[in-house]
Protein backbone atom coordinates (compact mmCIF):
# COMPACT_ATOMS: atom_id res chain seq x y z
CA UNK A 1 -5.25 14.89 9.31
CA UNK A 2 -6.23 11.94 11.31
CA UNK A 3 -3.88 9.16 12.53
CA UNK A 4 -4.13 5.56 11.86
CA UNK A 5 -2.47 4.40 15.40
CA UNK A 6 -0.43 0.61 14.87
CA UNK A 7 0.23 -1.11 18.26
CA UNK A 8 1.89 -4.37 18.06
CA UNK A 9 4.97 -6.37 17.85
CA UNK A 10 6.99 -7.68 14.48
CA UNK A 11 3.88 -8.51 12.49
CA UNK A 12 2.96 -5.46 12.61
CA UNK A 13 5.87 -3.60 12.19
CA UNK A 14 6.31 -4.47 8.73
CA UNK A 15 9.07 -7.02 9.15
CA UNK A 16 10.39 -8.09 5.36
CA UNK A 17 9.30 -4.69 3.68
CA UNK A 18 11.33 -2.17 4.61
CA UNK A 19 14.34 -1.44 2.16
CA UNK A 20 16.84 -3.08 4.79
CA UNK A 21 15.47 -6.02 5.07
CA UNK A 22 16.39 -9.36 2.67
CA UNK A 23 13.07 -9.40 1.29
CA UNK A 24 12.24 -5.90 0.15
CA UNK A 25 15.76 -6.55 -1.69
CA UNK A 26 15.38 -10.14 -3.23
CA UNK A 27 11.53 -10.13 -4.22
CA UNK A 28 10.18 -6.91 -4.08
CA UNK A 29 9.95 -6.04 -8.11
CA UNK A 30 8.46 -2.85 -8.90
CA UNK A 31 5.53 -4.61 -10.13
CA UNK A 32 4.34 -6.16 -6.81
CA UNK A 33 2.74 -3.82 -4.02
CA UNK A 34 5.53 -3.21 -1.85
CA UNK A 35 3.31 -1.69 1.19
CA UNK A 36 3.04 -3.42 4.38
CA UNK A 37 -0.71 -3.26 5.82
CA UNK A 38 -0.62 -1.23 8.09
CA UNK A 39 0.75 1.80 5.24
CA UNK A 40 -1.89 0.14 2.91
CA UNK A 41 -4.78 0.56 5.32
CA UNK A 42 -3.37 4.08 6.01
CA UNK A 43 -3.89 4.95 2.62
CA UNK A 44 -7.23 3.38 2.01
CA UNK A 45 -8.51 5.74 4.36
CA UNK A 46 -6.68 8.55 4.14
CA UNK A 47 -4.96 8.73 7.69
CA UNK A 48 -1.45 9.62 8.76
CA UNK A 49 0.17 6.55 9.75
CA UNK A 50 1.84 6.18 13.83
CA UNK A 51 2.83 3.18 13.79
CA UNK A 52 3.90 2.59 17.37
CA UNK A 53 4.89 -1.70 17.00
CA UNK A 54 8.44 -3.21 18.21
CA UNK A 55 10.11 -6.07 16.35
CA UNK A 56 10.08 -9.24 19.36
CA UNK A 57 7.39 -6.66 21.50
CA UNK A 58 5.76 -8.43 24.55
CA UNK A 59 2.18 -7.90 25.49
CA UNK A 60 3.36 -5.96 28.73
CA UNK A 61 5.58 -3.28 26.17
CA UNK A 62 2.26 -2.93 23.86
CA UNK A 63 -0.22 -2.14 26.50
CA UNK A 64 2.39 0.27 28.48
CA UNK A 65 2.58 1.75 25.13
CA UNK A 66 -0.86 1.91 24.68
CA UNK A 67 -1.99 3.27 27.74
CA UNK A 68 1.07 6.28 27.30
CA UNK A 69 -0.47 7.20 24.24
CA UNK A 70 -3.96 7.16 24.84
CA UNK A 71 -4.64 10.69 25.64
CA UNK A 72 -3.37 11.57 22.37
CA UNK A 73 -5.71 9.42 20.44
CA UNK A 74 -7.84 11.87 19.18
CA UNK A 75 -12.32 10.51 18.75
CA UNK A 76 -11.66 10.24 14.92
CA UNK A 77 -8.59 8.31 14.93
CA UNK A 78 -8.32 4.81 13.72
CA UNK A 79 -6.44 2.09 16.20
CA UNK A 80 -5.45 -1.52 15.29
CA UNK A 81 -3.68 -3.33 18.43
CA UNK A 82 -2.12 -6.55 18.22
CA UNK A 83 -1.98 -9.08 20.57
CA UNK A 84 1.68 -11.04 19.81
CA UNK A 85 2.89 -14.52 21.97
CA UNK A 86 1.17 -15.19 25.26
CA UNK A 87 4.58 -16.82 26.25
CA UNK A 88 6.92 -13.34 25.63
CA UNK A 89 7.31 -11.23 28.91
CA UNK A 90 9.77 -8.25 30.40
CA UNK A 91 12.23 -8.52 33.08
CA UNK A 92 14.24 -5.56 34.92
CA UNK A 93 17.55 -5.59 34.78
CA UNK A 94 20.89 -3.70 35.57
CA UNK A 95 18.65 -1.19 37.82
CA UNK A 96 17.62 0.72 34.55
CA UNK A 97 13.89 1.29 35.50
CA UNK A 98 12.95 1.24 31.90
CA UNK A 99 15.37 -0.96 30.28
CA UNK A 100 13.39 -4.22 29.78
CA UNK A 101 14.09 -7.14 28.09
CA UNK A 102 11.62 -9.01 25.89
CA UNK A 103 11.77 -12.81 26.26
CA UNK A 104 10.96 -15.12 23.36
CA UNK A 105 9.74 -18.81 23.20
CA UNK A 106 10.63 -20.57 20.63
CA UNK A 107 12.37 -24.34 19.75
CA UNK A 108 15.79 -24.65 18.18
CA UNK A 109 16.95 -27.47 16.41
CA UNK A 110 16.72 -30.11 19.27
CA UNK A 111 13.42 -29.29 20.22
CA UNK A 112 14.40 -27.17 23.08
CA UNK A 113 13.27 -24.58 24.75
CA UNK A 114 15.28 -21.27 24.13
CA UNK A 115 15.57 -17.42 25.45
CA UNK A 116 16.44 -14.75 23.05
CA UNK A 117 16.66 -11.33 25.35
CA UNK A 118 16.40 -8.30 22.98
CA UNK A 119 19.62 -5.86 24.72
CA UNK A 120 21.40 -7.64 26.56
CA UNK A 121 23.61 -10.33 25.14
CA UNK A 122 25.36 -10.64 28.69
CA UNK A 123 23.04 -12.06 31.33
CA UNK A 124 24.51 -14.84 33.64
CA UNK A 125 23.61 -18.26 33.11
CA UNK A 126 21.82 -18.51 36.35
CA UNK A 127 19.61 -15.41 35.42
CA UNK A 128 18.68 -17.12 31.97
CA UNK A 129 17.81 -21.05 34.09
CA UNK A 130 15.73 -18.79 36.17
CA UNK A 131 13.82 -17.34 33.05
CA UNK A 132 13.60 -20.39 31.14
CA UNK A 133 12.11 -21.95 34.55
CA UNK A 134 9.54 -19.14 34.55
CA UNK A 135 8.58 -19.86 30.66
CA UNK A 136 8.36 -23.54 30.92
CA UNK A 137 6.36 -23.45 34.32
CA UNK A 138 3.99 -20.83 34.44
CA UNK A 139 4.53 -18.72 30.86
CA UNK A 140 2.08 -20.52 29.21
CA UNK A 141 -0.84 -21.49 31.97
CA UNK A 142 -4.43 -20.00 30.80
CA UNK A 143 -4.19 -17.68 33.25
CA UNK A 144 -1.34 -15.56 31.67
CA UNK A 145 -2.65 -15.48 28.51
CA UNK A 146 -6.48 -14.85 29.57
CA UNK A 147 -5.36 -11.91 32.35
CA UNK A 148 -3.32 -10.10 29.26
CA UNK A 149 -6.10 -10.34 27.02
CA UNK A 150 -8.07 -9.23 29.86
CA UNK A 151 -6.14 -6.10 30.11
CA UNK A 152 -6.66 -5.27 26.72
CA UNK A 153 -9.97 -5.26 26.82
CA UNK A 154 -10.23 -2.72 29.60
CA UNK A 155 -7.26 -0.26 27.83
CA UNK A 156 -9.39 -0.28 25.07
CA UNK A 157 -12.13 1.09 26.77
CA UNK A 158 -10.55 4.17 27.94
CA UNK A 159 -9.63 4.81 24.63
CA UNK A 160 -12.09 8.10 23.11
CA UNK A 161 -12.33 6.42 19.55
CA UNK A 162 -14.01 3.62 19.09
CA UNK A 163 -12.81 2.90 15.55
CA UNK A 164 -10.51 0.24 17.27
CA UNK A 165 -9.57 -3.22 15.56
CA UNK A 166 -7.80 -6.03 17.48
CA UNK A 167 -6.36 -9.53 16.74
CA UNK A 168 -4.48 -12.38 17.73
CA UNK A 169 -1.71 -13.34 15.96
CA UNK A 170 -1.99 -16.94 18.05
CA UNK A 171 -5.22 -18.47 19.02
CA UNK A 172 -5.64 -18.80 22.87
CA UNK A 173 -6.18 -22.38 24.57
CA UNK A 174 -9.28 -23.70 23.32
CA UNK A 175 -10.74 -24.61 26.40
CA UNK A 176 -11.44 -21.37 27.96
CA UNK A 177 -12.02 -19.32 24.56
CA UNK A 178 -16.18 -18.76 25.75
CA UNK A 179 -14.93 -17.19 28.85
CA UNK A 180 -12.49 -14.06 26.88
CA UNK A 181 -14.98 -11.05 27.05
CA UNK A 182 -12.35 -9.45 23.91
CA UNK A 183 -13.32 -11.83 21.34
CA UNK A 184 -16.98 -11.43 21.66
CA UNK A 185 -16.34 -7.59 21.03
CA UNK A 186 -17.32 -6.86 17.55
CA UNK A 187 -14.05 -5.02 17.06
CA UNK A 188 -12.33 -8.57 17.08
CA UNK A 189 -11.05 -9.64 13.96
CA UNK A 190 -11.79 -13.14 13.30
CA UNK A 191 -9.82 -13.97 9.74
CA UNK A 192 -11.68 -15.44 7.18
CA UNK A 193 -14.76 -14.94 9.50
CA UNK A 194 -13.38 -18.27 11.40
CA UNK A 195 -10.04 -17.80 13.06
CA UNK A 196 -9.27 -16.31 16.31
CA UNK A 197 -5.60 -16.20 15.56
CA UNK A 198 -3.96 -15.08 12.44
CA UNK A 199 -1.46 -17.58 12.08
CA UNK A 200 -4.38 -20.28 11.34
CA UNK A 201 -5.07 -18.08 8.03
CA UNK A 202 -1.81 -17.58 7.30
CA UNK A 203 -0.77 -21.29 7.65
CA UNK A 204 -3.95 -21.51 5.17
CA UNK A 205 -2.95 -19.36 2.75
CA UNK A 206 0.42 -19.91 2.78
CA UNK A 207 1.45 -16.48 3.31
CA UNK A 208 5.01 -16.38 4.95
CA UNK A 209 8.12 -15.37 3.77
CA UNK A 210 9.57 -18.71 3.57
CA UNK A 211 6.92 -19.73 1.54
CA UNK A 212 7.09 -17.05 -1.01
CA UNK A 213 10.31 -17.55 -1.82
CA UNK A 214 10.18 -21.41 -1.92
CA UNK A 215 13.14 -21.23 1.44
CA UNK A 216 15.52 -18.53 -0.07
CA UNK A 217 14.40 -16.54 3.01
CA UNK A 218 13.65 -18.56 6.07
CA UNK A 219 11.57 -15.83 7.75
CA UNK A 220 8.09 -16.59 9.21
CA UNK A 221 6.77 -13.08 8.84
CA UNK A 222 4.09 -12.84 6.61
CA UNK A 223 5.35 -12.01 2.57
CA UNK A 224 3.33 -10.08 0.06
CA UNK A 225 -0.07 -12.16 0.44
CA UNK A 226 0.02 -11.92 4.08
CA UNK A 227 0.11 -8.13 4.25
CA UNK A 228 -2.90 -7.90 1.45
CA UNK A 229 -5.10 -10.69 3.80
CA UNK A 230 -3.91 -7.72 7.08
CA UNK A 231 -5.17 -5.03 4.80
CA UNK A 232 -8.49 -7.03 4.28
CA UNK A 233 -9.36 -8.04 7.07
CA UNK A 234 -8.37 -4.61 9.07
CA UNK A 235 -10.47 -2.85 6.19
CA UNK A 236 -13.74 -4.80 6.91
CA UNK A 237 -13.48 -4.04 10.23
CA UNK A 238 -13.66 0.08 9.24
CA UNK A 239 -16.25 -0.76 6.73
CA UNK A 240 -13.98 0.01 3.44
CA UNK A 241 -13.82 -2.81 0.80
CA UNK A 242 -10.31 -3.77 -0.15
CA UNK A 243 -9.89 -6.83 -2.74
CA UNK A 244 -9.57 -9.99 -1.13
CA UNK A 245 -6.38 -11.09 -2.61
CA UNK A 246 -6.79 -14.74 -1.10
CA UNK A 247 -9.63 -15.92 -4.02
């Protein structure tokens, strides 16, 4: 059977609908599709799902990823590879050559810049200034995000299908947009035909967690509708119709 390949970080993972999580249990009645898109697509077409994604993945851990598995893409597999947060990068630590952390950027309650390191819950102080330095000085300059998206345009060259889809779960800086060779690819999945990142459709459509369930869950993963708009869009890209559940 063919393979349906996933690459990506929490968004495509499948983050709220597997049975562990708080929102498989709280809202996921019998009577509501209980796939996440990446299984849904799988089954559309008829592939074995490999879902290689990370919850809090970096671009660097999705393109190593990537490029390890490449020679076992086979010419009639299927590939979808996210892009996640410019801003999230890997550090070595503790000598481990492949124990990396993932950073994350995002603002707590006072508006602040904060570091969440996925395995490690015991870095110094002074290591964390340095990496909070890093993300507020240079973590977010065009550059960075335009030499990652760079990258995956070249890894997904090499690849020997060319059934590929990628997106963008976050719009790059508008400025420089023309210049990013990826998004002219017709492989690019521009949601609703309009949006370079995802997030602008989901915002649309209201699609997250917290939204779904009115603030019971305060999760900013995508809920039920936001996995149907994934299958879509991923769908049109292959050239299978799948009901747009957004009308």
């Amino acid at each position: 059977m063919n393979k349906l390949w996933v690459f990506g970080d929490s968004f495509s993972h499948g983050h709220g609908f597997h049975e562990s999580d708080p929102f498989y249990k709280i809202t996921l009645p019998d009577t509501i599709d209980s796939r996440y898109w990446g299984e849904i697509v799988a089954d559309e077409l008829g592939l074995e799902l490999i879902n290689c994604s990370k919850v809090g993945a970096s671009n660097d851990w999705i393109l190593d990823l990537l490029l390890q598995d490449s020679n076992n893409i086979s010419e009639n597999d299927y590939v979808v590879i996210q892009s996640t947060y410019f801003s999230r990068f890997d550090v070595p630590h503790d000598n481990k050559f492949n124990f990396l952390h993932t950073i994350f950027k995002h603002q707590d309650d006072n508006d602040d810049i904060k570091i969440n390191l996925v395995g490690d819950d015991n870095i110094t102080d002074r290591k964390k200034e340095v990496i909070l330095d890093y993300v507020i000085h240079f973590a977010n300059l065009p550059a960075y995000e335009y030499r990652q998206l760079n990258r995956f345009h070249k890894v997904i060259q090499l690849l020997k299908t060319k059934n590929v889809a990628f997106w963008c779960i976050r719009k790059p800086k508008e400025f420089y947009i023309d210049e990013i060779d990826i998004i002219k690819e017709p492989y690019f999945i521009k949601f609703d035909n309009e949006y370079i990142g995802a997030e602008d459709s989901f915002d649309t459509y209201r699609c997250k967690i917290y939204e779904e369930t009115d603030w019971k869950i305060n999760d900013g993963h995508i809920g039920v509708l936001g996995q149907q708009v994934m299958a879509h869009e991923v769908l049109k890209k292959f050239n299978r119709e799948y009901p747009d559940k957004r009308k």
